[in-house]
PDB file of N, CA and C in Angstrom:
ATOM      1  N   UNK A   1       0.846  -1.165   0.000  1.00  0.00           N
ATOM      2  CA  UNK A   1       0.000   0.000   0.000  1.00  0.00           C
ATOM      3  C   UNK A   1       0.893   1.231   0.000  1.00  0.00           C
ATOM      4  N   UNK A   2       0.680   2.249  -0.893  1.00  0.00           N
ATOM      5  CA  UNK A   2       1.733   3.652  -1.003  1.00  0.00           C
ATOM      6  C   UNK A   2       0.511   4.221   0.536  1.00  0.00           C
ATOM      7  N   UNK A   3       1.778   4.403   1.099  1.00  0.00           N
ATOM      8  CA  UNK A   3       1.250   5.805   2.348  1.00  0.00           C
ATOM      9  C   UNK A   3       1.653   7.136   1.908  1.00  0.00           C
ATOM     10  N   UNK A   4       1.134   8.232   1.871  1.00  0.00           N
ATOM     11  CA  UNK A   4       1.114   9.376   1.836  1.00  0.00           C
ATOM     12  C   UNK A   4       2.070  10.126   3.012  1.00  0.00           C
ATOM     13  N   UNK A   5       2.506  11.025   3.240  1.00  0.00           N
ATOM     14  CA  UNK A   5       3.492  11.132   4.268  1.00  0.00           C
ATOM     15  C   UNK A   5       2.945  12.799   4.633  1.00  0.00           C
ATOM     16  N   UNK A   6       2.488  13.061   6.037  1.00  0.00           N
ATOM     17  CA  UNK A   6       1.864  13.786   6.020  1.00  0.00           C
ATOM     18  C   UNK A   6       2.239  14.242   7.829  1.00  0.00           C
ATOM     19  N   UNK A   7       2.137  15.360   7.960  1.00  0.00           N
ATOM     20  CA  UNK A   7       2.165  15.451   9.907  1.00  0.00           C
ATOM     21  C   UNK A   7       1.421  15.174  10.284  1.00  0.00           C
ATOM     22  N   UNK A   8      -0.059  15.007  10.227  1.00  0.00           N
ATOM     23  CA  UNK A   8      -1.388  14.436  10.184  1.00  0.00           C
ATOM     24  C   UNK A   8      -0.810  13.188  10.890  1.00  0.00           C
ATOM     25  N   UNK A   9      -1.654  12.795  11.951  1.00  0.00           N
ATOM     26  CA  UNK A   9      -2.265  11.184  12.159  1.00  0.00           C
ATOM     27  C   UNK A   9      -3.465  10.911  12.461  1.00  0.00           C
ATOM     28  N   UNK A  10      -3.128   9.861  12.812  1.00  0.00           N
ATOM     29  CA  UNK A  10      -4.994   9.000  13.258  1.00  0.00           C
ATOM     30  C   UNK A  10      -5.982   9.480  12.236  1.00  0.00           C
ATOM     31  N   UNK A  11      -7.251  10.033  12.649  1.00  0.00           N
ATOM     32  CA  UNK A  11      -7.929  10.462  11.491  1.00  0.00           C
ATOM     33  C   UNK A  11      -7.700  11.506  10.690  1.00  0.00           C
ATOM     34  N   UNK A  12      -6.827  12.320  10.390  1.00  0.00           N
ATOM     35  CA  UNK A  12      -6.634  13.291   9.654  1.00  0.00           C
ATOM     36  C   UNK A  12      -5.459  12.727   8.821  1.00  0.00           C
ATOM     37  N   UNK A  13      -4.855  12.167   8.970  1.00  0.00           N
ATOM     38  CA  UNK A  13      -4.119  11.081   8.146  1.00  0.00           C
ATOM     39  C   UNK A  13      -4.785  10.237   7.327  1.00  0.00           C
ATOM     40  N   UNK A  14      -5.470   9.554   8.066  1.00  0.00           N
ATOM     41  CA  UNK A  14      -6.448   8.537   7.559  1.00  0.00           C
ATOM     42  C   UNK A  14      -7.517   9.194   6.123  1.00  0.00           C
ATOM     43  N   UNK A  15      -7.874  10.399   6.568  1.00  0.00           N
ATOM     44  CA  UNK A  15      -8.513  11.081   5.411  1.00  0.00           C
ATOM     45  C   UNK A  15      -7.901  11.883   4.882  1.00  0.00           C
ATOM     46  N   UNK A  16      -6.525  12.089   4.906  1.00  0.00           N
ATOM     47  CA  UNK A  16      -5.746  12.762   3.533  1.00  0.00           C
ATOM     48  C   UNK A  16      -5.804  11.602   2.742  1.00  0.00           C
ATOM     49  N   UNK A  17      -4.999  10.657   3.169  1.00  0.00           N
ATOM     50  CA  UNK A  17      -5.189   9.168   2.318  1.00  0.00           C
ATOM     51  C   UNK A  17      -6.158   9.215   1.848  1.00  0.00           C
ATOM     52  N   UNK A  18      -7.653   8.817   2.011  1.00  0.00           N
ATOM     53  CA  UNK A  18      -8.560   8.266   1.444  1.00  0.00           C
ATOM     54  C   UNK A  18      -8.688   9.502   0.328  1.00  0.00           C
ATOM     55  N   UNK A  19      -8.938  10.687   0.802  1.00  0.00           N
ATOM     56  CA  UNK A  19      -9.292  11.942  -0.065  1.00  0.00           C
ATOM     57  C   UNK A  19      -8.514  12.584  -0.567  1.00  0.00           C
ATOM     58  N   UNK A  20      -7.301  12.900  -0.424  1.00  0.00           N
ATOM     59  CA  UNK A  20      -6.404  13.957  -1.106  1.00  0.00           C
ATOM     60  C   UNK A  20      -5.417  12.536  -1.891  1.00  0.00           C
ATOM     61  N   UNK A  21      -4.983  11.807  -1.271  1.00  0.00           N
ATOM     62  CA  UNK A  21      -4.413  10.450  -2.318  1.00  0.00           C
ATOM     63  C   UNK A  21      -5.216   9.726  -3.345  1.00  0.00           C
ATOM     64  N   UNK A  22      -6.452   9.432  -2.696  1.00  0.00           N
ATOM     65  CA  UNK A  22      -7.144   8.462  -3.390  1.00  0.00           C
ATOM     66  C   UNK A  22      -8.052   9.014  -4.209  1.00  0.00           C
ATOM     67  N   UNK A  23      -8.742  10.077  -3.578  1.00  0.00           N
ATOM     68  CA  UNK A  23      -9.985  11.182  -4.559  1.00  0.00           C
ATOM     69  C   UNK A  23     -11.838  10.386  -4.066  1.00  0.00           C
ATOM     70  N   UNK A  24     -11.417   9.776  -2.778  1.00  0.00           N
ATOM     71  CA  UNK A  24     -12.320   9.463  -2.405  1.00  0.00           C
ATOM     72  C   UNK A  24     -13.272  10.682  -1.274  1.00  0.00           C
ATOM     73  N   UNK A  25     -13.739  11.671  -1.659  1.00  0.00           N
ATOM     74  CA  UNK A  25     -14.144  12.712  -0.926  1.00  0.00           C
ATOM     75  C   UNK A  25     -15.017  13.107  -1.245  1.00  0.00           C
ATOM     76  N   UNK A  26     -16.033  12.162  -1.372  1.00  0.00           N
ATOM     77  CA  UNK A  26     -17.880  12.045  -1.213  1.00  0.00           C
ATOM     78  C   UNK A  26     -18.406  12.768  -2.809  1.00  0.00           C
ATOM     79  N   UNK A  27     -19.332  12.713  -2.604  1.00  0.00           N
ATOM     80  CA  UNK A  27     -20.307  12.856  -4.237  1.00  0.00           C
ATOM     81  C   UNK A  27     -21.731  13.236  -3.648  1.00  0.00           C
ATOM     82  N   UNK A  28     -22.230  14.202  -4.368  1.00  0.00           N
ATOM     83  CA  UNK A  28     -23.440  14.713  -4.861  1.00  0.00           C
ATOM     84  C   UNK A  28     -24.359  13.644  -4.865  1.00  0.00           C
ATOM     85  N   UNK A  29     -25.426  13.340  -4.521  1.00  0.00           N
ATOM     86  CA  UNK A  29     -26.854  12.138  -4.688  1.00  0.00           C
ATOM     87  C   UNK A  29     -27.878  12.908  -4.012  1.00  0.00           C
ATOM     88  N   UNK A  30     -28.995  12.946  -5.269  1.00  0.00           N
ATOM     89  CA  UNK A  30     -30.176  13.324  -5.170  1.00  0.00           C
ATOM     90  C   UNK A  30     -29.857  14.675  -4.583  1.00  0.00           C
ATOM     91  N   UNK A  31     -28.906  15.574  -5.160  1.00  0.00           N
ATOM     92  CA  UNK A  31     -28.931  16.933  -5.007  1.00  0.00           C
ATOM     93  C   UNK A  31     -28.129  17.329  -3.476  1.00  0.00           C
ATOM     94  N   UNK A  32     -27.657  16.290  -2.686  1.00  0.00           N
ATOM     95  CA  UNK A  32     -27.181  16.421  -1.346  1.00  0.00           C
ATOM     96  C   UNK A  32     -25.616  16.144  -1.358  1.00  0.00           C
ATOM     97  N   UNK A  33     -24.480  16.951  -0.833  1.00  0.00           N
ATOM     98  CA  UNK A  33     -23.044  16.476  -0.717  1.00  0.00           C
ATOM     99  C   UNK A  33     -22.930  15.236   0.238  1.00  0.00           C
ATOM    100  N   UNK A  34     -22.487  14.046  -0.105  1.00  0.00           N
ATOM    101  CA  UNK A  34     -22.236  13.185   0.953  1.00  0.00           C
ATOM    102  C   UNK A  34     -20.633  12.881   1.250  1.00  0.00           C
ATOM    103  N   UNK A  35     -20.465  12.552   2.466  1.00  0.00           N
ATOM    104  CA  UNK A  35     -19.087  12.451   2.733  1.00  0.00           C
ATOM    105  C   UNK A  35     -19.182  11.347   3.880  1.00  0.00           C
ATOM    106  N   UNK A  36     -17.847  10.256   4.034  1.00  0.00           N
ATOM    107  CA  UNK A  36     -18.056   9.808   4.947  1.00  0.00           C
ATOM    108  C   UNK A  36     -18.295   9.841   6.572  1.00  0.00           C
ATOM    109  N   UNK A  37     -17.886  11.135   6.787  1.00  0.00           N
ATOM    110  CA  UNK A  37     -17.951  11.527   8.021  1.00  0.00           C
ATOM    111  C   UNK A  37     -19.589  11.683   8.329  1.00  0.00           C
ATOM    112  N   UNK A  38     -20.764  11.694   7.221  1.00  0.00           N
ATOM    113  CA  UNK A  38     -22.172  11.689   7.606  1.00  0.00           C
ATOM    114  C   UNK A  38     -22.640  10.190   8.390  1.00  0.00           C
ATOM    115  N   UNK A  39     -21.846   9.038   8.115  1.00  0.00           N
ATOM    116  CA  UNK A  39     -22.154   8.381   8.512  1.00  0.00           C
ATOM    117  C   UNK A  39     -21.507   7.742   9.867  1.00  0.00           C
ATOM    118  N   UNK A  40     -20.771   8.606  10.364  1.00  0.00           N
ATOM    119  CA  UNK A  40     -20.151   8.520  11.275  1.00  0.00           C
ATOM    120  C   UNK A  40     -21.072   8.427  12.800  1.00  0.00           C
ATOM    121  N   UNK A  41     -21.007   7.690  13.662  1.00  0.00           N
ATOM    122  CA  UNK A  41     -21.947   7.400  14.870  1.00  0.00           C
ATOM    123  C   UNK A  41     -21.159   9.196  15.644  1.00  0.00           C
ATOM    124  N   UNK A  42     -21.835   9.088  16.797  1.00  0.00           N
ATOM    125  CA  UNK A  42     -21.317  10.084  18.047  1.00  0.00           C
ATOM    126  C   UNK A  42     -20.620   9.107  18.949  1.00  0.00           C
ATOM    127  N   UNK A  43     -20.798   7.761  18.960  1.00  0.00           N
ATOM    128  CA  UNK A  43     -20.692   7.233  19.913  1.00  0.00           C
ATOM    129  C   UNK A  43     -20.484   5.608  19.621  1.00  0.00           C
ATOM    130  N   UNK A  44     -19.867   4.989  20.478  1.00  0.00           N
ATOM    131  CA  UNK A  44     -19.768   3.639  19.776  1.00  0.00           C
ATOM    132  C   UNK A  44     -18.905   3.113  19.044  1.00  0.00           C
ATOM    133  N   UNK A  45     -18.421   2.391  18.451  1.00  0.00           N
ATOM    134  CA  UNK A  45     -17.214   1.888  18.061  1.00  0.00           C
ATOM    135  C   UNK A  45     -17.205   1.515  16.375  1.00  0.00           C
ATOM    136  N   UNK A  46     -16.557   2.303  15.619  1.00  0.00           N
ATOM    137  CA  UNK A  46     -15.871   2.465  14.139  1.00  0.00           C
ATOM    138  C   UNK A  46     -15.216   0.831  14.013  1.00  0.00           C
ATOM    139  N   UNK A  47     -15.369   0.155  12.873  1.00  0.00           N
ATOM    140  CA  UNK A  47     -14.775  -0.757  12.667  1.00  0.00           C
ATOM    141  C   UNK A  47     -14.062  -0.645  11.138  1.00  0.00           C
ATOM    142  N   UNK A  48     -13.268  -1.039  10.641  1.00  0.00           N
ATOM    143  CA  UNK A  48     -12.198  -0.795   9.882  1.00  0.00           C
ATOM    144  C   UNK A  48     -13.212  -1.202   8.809  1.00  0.00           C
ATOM    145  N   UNK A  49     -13.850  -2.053   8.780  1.00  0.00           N
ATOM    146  CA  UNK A  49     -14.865  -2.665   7.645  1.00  0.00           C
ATOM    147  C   UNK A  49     -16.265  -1.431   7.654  1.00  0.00           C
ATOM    148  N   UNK A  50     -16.636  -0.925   8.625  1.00  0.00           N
ATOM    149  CA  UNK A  50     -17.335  -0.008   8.800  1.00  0.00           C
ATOM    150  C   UNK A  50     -17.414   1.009   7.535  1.00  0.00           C
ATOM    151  N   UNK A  51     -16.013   1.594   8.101  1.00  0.00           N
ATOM    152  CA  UNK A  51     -16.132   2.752   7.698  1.00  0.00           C
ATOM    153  C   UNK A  51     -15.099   2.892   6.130  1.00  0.00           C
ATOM    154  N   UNK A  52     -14.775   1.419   5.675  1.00  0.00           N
ATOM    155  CA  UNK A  52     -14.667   1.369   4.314  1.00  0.00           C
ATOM    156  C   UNK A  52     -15.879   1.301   3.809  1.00  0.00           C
ATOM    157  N   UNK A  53     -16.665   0.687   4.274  1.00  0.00           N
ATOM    158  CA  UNK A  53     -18.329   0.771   2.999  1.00  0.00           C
ATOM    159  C   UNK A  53     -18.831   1.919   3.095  1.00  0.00           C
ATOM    160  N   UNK A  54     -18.477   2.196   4.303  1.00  0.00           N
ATOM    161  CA  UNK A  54     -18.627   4.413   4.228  1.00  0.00           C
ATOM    162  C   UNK A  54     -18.698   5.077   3.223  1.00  0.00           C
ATOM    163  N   UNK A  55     -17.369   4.917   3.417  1.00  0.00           N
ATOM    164  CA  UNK A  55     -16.075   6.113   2.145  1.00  0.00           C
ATOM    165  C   UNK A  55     -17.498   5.447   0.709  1.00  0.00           C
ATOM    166  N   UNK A  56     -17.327   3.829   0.204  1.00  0.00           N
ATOM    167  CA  UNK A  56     -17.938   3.720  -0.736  1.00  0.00           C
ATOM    168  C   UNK A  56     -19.439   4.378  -0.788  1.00  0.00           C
ATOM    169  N   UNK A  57     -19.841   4.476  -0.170  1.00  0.00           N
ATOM    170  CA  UNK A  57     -21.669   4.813  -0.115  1.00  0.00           C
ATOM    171  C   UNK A  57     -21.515   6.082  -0.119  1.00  0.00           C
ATOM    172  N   UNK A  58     -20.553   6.839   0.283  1.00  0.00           N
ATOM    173  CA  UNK A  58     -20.281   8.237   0.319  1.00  0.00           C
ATOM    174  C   UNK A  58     -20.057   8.817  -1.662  1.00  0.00           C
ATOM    175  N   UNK A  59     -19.251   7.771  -2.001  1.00  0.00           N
ATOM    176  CA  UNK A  59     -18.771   7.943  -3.305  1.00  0.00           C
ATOM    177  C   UNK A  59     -20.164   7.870  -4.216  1.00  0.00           C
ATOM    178  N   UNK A  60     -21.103   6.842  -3.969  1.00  0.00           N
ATOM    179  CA  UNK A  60     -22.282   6.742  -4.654  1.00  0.00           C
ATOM    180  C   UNK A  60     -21.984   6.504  -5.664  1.00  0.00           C
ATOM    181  N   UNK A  61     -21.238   4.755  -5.629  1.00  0.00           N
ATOM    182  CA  UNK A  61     -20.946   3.763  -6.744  1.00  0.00           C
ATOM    183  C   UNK A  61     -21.661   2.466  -6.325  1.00  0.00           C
ATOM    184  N   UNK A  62     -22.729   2.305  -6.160  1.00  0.00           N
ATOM    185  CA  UNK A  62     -23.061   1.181  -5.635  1.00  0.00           C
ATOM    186  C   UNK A  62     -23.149   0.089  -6.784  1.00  0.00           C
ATOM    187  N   UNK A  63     -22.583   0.551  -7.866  1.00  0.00           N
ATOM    188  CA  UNK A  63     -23.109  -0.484  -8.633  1.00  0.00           C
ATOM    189  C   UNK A  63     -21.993  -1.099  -9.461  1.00  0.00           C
ATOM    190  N   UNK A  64     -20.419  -0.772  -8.439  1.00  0.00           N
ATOM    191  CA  UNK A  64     -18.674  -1.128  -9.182  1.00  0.00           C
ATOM    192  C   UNK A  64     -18.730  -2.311  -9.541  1.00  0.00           C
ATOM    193  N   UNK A  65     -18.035  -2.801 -10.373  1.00  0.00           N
ATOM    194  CA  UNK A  65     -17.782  -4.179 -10.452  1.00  0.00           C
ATOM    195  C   UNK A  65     -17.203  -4.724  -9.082  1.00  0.00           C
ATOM    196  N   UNK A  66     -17.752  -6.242  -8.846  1.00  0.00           N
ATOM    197  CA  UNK A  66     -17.145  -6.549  -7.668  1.00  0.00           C
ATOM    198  C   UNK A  66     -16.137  -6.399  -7.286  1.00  0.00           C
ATOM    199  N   UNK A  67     -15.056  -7.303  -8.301  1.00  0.00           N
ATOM    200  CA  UNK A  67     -13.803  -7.053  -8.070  1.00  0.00           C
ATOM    201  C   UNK A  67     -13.102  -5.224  -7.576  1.00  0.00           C
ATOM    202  N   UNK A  68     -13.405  -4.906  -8.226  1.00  0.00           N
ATOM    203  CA  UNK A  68     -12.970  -3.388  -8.219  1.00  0.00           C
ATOM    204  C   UNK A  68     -13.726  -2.740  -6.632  1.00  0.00           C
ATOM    205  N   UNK A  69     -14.715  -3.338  -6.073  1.00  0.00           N
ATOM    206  CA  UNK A  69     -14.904  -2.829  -4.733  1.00  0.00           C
ATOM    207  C   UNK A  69     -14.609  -3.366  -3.893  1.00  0.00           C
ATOM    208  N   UNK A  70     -14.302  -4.786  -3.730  1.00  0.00           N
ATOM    209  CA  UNK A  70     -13.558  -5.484  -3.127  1.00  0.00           C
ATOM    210  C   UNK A  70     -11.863  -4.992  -2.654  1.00  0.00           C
ATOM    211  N   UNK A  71     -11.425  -4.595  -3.758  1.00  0.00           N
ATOM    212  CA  UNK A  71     -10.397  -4.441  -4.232  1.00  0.00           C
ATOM    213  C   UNK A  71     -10.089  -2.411  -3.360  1.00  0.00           C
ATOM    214  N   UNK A  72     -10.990  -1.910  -3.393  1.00  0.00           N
ATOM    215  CA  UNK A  72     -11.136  -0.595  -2.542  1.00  0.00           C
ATOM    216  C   UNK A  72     -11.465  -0.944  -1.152  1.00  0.00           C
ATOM    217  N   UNK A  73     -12.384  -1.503  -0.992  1.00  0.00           N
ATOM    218  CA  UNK A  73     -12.701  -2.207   0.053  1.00  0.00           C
ATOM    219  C   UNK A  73     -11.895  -2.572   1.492  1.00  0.00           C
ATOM    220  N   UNK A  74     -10.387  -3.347   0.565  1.00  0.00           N
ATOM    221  CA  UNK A  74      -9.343  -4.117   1.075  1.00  0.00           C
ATOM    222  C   UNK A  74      -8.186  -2.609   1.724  1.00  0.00           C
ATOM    223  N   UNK A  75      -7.901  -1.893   0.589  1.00  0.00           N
ATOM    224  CA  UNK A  75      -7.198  -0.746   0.590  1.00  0.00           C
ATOM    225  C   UNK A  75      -7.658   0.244   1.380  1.00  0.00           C
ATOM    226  N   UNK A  76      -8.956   0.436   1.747  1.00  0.00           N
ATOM    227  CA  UNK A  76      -9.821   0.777   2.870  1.00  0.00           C
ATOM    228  C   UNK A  76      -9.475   0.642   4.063  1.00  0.00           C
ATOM    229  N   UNK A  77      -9.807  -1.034   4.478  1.00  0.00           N
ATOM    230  CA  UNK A  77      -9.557  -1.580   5.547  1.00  0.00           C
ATOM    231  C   UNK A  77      -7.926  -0.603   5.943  1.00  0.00           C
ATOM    232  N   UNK A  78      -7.108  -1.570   4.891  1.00  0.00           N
ATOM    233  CA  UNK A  78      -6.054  -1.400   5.666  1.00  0.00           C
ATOM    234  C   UNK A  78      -5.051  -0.335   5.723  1.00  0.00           C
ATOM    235  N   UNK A  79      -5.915   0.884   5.374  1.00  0.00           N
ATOM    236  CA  UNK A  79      -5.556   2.139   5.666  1.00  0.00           C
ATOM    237  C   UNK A  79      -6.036   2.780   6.879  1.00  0.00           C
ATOM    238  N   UNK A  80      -7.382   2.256   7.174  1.00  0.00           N
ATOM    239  CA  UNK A  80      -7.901   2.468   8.413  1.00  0.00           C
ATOM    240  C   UNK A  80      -6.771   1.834   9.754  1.00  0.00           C
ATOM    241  N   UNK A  81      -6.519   0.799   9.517  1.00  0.00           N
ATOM    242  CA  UNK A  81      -5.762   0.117  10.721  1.00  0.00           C
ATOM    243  C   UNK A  81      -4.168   0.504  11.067  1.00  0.00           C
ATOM    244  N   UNK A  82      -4.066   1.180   9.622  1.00  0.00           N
ATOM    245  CA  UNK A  82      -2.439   2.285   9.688  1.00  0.00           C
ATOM    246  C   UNK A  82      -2.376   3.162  10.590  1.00  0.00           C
ATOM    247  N   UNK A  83      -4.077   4.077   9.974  1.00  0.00           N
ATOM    248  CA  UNK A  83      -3.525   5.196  10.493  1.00  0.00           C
ATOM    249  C   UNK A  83      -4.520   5.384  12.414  1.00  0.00           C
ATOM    250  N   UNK A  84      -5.131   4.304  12.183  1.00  0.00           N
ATOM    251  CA  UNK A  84      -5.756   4.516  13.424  1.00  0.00           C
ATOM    252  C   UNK A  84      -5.356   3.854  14.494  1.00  0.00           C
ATOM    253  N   UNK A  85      -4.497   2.423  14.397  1.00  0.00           N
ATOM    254  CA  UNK A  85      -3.755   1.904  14.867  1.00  0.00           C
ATOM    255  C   UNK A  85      -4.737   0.558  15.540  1.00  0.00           C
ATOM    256  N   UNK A  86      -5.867   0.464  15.147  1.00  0.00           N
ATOM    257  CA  UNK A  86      -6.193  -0.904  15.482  1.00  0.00           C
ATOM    258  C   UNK A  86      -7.185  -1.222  13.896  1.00  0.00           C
ATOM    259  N   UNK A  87      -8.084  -2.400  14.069  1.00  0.00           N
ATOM    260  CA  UNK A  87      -9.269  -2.604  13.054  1.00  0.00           C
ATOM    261  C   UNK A  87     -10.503  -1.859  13.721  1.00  0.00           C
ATOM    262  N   UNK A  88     -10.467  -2.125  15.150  1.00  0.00           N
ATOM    263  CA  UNK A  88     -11.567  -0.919  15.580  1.00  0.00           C
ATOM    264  C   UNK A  88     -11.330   0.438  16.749  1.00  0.00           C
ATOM    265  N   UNK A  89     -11.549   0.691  16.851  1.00  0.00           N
ATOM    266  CA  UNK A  89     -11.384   2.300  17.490  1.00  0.00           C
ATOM    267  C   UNK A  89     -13.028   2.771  18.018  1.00  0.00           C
ATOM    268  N   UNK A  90     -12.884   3.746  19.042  1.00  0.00           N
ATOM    269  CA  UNK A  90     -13.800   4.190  19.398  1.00  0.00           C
ATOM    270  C   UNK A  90     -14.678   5.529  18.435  1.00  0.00           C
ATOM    271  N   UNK A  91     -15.614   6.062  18.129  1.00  0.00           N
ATOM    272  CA  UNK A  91     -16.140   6.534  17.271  1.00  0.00           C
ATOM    273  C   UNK A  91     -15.516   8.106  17.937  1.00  0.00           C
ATOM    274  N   UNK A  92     -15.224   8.601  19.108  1.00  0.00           N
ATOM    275  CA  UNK A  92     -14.712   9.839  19.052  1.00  0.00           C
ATOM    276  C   UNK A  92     -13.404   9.704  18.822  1.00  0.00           C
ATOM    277  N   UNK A  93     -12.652   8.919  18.073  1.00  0.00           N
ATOM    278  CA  UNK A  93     -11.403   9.364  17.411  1.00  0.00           C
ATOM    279  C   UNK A  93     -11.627   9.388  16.443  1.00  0.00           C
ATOM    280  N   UNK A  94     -13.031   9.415  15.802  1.00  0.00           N
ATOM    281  CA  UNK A  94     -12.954   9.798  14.485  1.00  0.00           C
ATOM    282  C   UNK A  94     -13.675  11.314  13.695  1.00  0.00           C
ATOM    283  N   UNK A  95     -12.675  11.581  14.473  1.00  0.00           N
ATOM    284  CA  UNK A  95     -13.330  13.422  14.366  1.00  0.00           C
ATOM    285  C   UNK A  95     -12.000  13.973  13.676  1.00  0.00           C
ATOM    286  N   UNK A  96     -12.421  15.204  13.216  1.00  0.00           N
ATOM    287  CA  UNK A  96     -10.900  16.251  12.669  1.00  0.00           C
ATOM    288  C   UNK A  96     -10.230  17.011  14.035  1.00  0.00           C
ATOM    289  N   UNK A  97      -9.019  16.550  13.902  1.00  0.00           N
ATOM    290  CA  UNK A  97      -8.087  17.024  14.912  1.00  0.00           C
ATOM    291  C   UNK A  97      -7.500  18.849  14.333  1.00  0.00           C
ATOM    292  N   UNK A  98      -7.520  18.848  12.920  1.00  0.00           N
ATOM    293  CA  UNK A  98      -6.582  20.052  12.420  1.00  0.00           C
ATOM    294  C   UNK A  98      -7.583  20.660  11.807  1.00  0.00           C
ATOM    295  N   UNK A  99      -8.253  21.720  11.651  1.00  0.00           N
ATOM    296  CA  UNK A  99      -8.949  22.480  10.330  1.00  0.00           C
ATOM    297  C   UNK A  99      -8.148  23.813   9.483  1.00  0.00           C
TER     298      UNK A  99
END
């Protein structure tokens, strides 16, 4: 997996990667901006699988070839567990630390 190299960690790392590396930084549906952070709990626990089908539902591709979401899916996961440092985490570390 290419990591991005950034002063950023945990989640602000985690979403330069997904969004400024990858170009995964939500899409327009039915006239509304979506991003993954909408689906984000207040409370409760983020799982690495979670919040890859996020990012995707955020993108509003539900209809990729398997392979090819699988394949994001995977690169998902295990960008989440880089930069957050487990597969699950509590849902308030997944807030913006820097604006």
């Amino acid at each position: 997996m290419r990591t991005f190299m950034t002063a950023k960690t945990g989640f602000d790392a985690l979403m330069h990667q997904v969004c400024v590396g990858w170009g995964h930084c939500g899409s327009v549906q039915a006239g509304k901006y979506m991003h993954v952070t909408d689906f984000m709990p207040n409370s409760g626990t983020v799982t690495a699988t979670q919040f890859a089908e996020w990012v995707l539902t955020a993108e509003g591709e539900p209809h990729s070839p398997l392979a090819c979401r699988e394949r994001w899916l995977s690169r998902l996961r295990e960008a989440f567990i880089e930069h957050m440092g487990a597969d699950r985490v509590d849902a308030q570390r997944m807030r913006w630390k820097s604006k």
